[in-house]
N, C-alpha and C. Protein backbone atom coordinates (compact mmCIF):
# COMPACT_ATOMS: atom_id res chain seq x y z
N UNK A 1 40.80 27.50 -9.09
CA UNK A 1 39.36 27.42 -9.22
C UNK A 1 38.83 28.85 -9.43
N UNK A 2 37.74 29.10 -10.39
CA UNK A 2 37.55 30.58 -10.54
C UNK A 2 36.36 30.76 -9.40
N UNK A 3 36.81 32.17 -9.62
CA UNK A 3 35.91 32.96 -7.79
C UNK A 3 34.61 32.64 -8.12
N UNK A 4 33.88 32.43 -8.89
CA UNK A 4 32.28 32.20 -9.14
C UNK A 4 31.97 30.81 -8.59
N UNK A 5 33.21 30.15 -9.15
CA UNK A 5 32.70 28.51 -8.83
C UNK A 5 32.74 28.40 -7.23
N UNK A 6 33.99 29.35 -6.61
CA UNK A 6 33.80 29.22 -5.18
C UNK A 6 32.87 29.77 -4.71
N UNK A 7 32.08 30.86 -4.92
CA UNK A 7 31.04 31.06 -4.75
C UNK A 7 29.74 30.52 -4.83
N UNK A 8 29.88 29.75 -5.44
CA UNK A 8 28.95 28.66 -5.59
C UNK A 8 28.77 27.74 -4.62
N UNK A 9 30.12 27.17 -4.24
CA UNK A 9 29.96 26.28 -3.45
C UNK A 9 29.94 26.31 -2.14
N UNK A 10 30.41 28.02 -1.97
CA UNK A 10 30.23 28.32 -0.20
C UNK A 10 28.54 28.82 -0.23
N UNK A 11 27.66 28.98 -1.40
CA UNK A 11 26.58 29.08 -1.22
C UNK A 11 25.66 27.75 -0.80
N UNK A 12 26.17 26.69 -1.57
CA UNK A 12 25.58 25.24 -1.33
C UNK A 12 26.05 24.58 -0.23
N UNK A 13 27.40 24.88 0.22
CA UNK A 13 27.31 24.94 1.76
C UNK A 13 26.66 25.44 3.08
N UNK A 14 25.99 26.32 2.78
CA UNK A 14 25.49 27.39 3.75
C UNK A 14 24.24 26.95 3.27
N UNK A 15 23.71 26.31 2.21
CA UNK A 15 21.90 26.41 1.67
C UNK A 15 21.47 25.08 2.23
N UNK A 16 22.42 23.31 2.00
CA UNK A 16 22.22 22.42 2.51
C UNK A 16 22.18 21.97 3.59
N UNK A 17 22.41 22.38 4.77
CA UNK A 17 22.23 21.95 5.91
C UNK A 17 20.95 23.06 6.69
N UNK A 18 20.35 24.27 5.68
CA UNK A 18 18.85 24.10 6.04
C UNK A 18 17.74 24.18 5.78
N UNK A 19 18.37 23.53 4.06
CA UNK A 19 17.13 22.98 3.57
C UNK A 19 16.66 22.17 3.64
N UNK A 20 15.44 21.94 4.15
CA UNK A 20 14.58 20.51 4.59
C UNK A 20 13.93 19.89 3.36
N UNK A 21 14.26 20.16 2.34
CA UNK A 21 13.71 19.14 0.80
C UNK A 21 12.30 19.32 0.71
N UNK A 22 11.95 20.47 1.27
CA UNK A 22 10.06 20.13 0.38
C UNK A 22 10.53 21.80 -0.40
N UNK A 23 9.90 21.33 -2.12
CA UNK A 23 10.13 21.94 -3.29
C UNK A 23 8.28 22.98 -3.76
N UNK A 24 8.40 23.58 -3.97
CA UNK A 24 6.59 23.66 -4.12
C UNK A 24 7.47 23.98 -5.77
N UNK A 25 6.28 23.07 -6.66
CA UNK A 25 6.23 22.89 -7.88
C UNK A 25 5.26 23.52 -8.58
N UNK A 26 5.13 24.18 -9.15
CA UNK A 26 4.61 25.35 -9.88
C UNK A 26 3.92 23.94 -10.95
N UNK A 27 2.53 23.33 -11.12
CA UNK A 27 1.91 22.81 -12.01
C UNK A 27 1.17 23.61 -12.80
N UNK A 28 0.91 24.38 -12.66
CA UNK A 28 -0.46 25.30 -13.19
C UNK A 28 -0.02 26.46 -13.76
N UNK A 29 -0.29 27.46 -13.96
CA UNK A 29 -0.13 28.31 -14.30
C UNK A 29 -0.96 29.29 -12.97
N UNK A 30 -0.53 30.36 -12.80
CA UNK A 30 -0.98 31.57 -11.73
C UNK A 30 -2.25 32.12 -11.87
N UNK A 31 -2.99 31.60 -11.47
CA UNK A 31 -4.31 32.55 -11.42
C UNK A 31 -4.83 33.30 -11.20
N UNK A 32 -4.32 33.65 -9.69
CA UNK A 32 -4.20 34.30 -8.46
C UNK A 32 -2.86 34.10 -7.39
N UNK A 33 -2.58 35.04 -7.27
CA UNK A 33 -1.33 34.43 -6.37
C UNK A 33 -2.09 34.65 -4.81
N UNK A 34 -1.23 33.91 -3.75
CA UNK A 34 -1.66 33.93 -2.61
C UNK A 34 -1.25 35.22 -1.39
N UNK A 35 -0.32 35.90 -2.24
CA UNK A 35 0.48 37.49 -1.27
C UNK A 35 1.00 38.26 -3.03
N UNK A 36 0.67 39.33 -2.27
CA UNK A 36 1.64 40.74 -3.36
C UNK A 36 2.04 41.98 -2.48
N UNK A 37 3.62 41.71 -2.62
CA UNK A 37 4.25 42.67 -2.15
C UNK A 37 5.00 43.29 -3.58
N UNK A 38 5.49 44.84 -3.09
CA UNK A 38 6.11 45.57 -4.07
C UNK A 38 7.29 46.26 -3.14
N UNK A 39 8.39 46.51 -4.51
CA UNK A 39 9.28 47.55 -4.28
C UNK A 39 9.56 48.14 -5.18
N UNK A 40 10.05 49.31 -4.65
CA UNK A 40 11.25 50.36 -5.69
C UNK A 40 11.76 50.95 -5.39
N UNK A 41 12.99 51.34 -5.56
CA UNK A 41 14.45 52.18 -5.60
C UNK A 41 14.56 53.07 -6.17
N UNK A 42 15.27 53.94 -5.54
CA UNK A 42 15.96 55.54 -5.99
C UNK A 42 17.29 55.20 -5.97
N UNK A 43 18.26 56.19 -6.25
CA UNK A 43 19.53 56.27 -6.25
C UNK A 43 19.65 56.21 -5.05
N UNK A 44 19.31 56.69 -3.43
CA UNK A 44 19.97 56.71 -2.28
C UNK A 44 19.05 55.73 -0.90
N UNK A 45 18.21 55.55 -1.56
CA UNK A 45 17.22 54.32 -1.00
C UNK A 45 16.19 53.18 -1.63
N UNK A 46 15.70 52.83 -0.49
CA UNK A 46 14.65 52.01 -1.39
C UNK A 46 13.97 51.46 -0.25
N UNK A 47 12.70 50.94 -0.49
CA UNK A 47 11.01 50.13 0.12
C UNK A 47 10.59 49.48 -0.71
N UNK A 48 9.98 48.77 0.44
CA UNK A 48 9.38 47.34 0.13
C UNK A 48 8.16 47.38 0.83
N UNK A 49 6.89 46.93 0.38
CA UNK A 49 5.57 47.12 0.84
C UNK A 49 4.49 45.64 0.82
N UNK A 50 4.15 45.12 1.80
CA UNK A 50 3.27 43.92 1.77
C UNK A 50 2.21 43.87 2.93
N UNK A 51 1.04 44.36 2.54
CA UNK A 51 0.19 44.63 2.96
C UNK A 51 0.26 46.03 3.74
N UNK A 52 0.06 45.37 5.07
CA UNK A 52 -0.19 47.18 5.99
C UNK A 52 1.66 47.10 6.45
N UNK A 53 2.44 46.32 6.31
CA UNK A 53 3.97 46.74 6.36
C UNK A 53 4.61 47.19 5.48
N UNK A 54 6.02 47.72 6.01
CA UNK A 54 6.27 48.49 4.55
C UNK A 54 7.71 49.10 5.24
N UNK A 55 8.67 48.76 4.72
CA UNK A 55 10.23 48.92 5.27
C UNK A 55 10.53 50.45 4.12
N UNK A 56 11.57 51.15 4.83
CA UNK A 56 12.28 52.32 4.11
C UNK A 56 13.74 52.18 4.88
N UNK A 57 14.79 52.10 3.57
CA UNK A 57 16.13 51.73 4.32
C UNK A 57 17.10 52.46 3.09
N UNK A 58 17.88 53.47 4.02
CA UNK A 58 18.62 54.01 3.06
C UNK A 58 19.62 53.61 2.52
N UNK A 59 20.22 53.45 1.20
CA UNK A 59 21.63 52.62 1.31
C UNK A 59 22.88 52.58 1.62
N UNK A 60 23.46 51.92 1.83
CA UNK A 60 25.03 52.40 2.80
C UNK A 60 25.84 53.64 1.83
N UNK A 61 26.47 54.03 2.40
CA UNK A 61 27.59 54.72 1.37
C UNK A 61 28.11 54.24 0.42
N UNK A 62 28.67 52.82 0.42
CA UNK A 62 29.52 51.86 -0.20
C UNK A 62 29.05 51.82 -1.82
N UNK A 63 27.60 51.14 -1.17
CA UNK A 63 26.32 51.58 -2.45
C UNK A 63 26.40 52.74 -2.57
N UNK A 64 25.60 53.47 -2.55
CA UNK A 64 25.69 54.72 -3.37
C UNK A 64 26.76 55.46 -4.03
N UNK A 65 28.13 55.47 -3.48
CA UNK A 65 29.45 55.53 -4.02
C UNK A 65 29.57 54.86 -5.08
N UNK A 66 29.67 53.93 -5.18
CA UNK A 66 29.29 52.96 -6.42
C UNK A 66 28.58 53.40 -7.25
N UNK A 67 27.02 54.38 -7.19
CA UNK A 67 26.53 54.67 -8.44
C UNK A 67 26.46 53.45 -9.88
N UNK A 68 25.33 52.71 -8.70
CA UNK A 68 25.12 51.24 -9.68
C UNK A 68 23.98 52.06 -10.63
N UNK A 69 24.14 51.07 -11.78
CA UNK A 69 22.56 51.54 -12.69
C UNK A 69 21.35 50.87 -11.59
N UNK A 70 20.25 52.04 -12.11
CA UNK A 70 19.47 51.44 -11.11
C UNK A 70 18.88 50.24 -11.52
N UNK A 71 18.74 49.19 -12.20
CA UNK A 71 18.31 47.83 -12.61
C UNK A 71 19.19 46.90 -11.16
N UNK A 72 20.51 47.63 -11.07
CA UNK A 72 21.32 47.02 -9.97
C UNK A 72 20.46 47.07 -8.32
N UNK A 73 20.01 48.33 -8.63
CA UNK A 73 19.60 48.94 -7.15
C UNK A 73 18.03 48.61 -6.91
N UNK A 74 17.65 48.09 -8.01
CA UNK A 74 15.68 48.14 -8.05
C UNK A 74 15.97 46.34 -7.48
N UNK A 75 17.15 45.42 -7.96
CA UNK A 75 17.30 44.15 -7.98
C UNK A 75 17.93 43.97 -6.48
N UNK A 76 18.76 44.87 -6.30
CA UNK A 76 19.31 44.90 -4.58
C UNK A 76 17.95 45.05 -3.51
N UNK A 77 17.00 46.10 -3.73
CA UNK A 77 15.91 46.45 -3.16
C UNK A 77 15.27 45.02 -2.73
N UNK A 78 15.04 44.04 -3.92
CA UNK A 78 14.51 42.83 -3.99
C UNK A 78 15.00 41.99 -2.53
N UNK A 79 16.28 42.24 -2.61
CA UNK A 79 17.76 41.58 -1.59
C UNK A 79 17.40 41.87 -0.69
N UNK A 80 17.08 43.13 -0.41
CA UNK A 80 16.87 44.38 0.97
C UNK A 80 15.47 43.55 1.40
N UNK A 81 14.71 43.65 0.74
CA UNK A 81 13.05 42.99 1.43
C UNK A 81 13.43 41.57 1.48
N UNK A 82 14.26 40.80 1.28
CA UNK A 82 14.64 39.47 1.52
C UNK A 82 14.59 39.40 2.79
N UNK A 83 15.38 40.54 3.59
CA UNK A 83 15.70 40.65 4.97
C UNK A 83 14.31 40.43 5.82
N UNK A 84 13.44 41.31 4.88
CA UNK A 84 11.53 41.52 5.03
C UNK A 84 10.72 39.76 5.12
N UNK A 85 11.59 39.45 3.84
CA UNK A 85 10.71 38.09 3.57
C UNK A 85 11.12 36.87 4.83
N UNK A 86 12.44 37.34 5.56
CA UNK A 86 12.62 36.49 6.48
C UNK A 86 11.66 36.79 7.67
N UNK A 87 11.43 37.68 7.87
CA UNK A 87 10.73 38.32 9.00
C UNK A 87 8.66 38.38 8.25
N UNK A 88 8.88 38.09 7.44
CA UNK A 88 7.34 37.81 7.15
C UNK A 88 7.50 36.26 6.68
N UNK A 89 7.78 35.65 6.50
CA UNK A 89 8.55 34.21 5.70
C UNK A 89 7.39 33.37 6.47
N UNK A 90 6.83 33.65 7.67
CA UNK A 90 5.44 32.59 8.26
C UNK A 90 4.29 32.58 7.27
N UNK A 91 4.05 34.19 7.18
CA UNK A 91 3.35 34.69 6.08
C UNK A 91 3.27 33.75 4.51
N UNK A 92 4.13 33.60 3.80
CA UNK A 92 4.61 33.28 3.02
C UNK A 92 4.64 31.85 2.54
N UNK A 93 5.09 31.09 3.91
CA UNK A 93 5.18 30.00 3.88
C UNK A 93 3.95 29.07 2.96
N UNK A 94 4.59 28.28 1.89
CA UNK A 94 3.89 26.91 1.35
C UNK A 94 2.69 28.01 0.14
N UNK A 95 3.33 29.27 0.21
CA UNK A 95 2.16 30.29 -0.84
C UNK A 95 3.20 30.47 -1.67
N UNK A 96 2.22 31.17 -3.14
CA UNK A 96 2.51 31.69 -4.19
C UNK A 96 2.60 32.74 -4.13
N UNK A 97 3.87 33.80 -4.54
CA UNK A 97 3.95 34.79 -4.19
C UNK A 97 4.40 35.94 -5.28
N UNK A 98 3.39 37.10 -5.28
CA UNK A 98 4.01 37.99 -6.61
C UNK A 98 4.58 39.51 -5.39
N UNK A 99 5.67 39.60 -6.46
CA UNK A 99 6.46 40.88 -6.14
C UNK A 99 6.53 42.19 -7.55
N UNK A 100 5.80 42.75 -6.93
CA UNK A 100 5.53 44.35 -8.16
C UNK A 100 6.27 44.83 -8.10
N UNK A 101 7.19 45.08 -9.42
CA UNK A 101 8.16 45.90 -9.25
C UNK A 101 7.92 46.74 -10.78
N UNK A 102 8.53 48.04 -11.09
CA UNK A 102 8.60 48.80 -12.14
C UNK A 102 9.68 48.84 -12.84
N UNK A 103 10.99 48.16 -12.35
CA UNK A 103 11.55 47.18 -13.55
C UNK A 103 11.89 46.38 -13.80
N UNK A 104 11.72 46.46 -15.44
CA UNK A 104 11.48 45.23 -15.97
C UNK A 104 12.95 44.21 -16.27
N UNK A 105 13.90 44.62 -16.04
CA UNK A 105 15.33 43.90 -16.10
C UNK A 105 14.85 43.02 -14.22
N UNK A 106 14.76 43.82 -13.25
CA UNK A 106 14.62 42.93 -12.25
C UNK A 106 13.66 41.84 -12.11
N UNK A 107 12.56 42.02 -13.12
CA UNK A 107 11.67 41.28 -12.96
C UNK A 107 11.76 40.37 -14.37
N UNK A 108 12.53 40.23 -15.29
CA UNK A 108 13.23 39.13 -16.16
C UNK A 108 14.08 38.37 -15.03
N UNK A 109 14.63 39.00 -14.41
CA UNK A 109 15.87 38.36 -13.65
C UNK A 109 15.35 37.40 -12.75
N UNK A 110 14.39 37.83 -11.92
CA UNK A 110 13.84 36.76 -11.19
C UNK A 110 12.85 36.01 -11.36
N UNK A 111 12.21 36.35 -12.38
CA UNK A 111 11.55 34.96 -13.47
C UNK A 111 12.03 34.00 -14.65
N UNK A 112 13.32 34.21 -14.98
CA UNK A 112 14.05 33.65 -15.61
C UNK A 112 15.02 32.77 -14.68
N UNK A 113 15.40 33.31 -13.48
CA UNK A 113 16.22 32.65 -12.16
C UNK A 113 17.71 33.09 -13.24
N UNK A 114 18.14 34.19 -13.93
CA UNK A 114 19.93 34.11 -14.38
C UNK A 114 19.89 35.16 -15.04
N UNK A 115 20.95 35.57 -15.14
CA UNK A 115 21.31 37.29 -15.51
C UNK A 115 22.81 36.62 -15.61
N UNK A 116 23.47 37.55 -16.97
CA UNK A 116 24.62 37.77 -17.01
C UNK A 116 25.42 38.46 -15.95
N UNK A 117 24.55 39.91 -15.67
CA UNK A 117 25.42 40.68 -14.58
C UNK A 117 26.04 40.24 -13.53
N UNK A 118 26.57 40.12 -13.07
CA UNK A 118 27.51 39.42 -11.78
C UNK A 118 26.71 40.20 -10.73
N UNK A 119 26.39 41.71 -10.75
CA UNK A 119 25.95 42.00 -9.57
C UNK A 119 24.48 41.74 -9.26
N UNK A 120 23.53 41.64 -10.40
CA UNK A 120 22.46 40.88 -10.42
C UNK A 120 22.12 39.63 -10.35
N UNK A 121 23.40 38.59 -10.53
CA UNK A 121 23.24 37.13 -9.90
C UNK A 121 23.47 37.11 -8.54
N UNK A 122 24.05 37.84 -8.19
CA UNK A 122 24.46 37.68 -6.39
C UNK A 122 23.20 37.96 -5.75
N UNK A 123 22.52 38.54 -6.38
CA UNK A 123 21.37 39.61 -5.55
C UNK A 123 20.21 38.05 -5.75
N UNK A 124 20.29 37.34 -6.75
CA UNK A 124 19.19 36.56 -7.48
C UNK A 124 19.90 35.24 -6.38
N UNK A 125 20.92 34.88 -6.35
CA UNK A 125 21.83 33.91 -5.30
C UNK A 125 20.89 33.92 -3.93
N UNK A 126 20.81 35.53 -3.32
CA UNK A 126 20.32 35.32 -2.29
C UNK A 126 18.76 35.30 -2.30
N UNK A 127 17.95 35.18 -3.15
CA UNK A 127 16.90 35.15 -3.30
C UNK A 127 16.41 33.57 -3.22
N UNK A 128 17.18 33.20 -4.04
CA UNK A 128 17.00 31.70 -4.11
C UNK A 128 17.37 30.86 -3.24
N UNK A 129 18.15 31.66 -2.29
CA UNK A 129 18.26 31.13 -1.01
C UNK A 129 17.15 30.94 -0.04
N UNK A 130 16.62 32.47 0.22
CA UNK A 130 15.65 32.30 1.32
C UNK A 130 14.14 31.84 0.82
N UNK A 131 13.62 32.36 -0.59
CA UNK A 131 12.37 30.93 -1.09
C UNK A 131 12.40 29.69 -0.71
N UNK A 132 13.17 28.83 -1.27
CA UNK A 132 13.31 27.05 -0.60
C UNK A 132 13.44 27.36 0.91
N UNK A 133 14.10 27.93 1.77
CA UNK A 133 14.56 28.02 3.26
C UNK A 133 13.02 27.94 4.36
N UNK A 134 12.47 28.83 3.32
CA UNK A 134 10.81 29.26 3.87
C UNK A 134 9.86 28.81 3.04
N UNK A 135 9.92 27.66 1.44
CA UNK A 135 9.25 27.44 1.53
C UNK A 135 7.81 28.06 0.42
N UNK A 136 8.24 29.00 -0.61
CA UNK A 136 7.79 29.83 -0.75
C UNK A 136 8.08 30.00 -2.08
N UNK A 137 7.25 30.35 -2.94
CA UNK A 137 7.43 30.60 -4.65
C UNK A 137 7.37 32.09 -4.90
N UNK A 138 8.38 32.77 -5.64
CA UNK A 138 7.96 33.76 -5.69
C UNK A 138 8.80 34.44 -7.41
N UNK A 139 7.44 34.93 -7.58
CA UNK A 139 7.56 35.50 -8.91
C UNK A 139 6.97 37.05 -9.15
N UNK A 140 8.01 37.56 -10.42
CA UNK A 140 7.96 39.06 -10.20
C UNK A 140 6.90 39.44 -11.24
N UNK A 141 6.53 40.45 -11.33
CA UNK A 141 5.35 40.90 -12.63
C UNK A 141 5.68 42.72 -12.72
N UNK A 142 5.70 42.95 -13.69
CA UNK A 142 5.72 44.34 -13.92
C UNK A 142 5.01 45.21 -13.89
N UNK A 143 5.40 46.62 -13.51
CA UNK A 143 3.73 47.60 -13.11
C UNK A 143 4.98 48.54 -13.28
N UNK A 144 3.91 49.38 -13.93
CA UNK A 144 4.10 50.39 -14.90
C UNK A 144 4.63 51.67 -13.61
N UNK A 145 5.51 52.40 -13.88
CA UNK A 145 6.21 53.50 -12.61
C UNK A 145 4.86 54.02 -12.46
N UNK A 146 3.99 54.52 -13.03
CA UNK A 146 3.01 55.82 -12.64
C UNK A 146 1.92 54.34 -11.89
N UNK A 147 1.87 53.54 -12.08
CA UNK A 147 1.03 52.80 -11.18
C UNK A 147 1.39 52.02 -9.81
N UNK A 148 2.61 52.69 -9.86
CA UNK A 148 3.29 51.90 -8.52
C UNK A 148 3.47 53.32 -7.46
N UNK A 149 2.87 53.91 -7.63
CA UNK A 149 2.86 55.31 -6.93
C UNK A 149 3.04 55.38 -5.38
N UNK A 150 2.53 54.54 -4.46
CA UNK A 150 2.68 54.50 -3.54
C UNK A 150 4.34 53.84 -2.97
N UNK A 151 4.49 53.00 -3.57
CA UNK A 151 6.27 52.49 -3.49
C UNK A 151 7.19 53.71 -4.03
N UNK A 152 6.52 54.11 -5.04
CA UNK A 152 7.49 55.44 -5.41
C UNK A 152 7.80 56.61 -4.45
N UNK A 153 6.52 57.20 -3.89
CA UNK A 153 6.47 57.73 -3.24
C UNK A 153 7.52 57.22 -1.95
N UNK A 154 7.20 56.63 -1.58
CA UNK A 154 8.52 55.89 -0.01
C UNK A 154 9.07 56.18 -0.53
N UNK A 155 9.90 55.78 -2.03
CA UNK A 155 11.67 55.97 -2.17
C UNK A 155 11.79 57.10 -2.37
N UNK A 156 11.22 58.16 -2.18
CA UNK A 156 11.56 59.33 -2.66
C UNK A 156 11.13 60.04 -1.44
N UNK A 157 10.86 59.53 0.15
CA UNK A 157 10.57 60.24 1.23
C UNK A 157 11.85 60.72 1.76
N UNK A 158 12.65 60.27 1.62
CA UNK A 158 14.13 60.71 2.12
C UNK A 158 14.54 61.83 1.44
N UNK A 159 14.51 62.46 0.43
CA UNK A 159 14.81 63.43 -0.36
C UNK A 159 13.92 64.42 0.05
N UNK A 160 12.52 64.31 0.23
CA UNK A 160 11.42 65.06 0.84
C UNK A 160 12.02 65.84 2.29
N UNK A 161 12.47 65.06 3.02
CA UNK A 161 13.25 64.64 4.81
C UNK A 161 13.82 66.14 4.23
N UNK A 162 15.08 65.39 3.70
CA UNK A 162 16.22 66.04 3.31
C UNK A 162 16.38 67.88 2.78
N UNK A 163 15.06 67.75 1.98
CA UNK A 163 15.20 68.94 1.31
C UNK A 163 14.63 70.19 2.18
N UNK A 164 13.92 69.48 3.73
CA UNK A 164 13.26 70.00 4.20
C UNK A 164 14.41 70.64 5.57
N UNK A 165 15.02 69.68 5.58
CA UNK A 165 16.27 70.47 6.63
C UNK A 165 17.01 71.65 6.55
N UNK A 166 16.76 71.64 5.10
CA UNK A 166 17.84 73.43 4.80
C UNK A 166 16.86 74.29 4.73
């Protein structure tokens, strides 16, 4: 059996026993969404921002060793505030939800729901996990780097930290 298909199915194992079957069906088109949170990534971190919260988490070694393109790391970030969306997920719940991000490969990826990349479906895998879990629609929209200034700024506070120690 190839490793994807098993992956698949230890995902639909782990997704069916707690998903409770209510689907929110997108009839309309977006008018207004009901929450907007944003992120963005650097090479050695990344934040996520929704409302007056706002996470900064540096990435393991493993990651950064790796030296993913950042489309990998702006789409992991997404993954990283997943952790966020569980812990705001009350918030969230039975709403429409936009996520600002400044790129535009991550934000095809999770409005299309599929990416060729293998490391960008895993990241999109767990996304689609915790939406249905909580309940929750969520779609990405693009904003331009110089208008996402305040998310930029976070990912680039660690380097600030950093440069300030020597």
């Amino acid at each position: 059996m190839p490793e994807l298909v098993k992956k698949d199915i230890i995902w639909w194992k782990k997704f069916l026993p707690l998903y409770n079957g209510v689907l929110m069906m997108l009839i309309e088109e977006w008018s207004k969404p009901d929450e907007i949170f944003s992120s963005d990534a650097y090479m050695t971190d990344c934040v996520g921002m929704f409302k007056e919260h706002f996470f900064q988490v540096e990435f393991p070694d493993s990651i950064v060793n790796e030296q993913l393109h950042i489309n990998a790391l702006e789409m992991l970030t997404v993954v990283v505030q997943k952790v966020c969306l569980k812990l705001w997920g009350a918030k969230f719940k039975g709403k429409r939800n936009i996520i600002k991000c400044d790129n535009r490969v991550t934000v095809t990826v999770i409005n299309t729901e599929k990416s060729r990349n293998q490391f960008l479906q895993s990241c999109l895998c767990e996304i689609c996990f915790v939406a249905p879990i909580n309940e929750f629609k969520l779609k990405a929209v693009h904003i331009a780097g110089v208008d996402n200034r305040l998310a930029d700024m976070l990912s680039r506070m660690y380097i600030v930290i950093m440069l300030n120690k020597f």
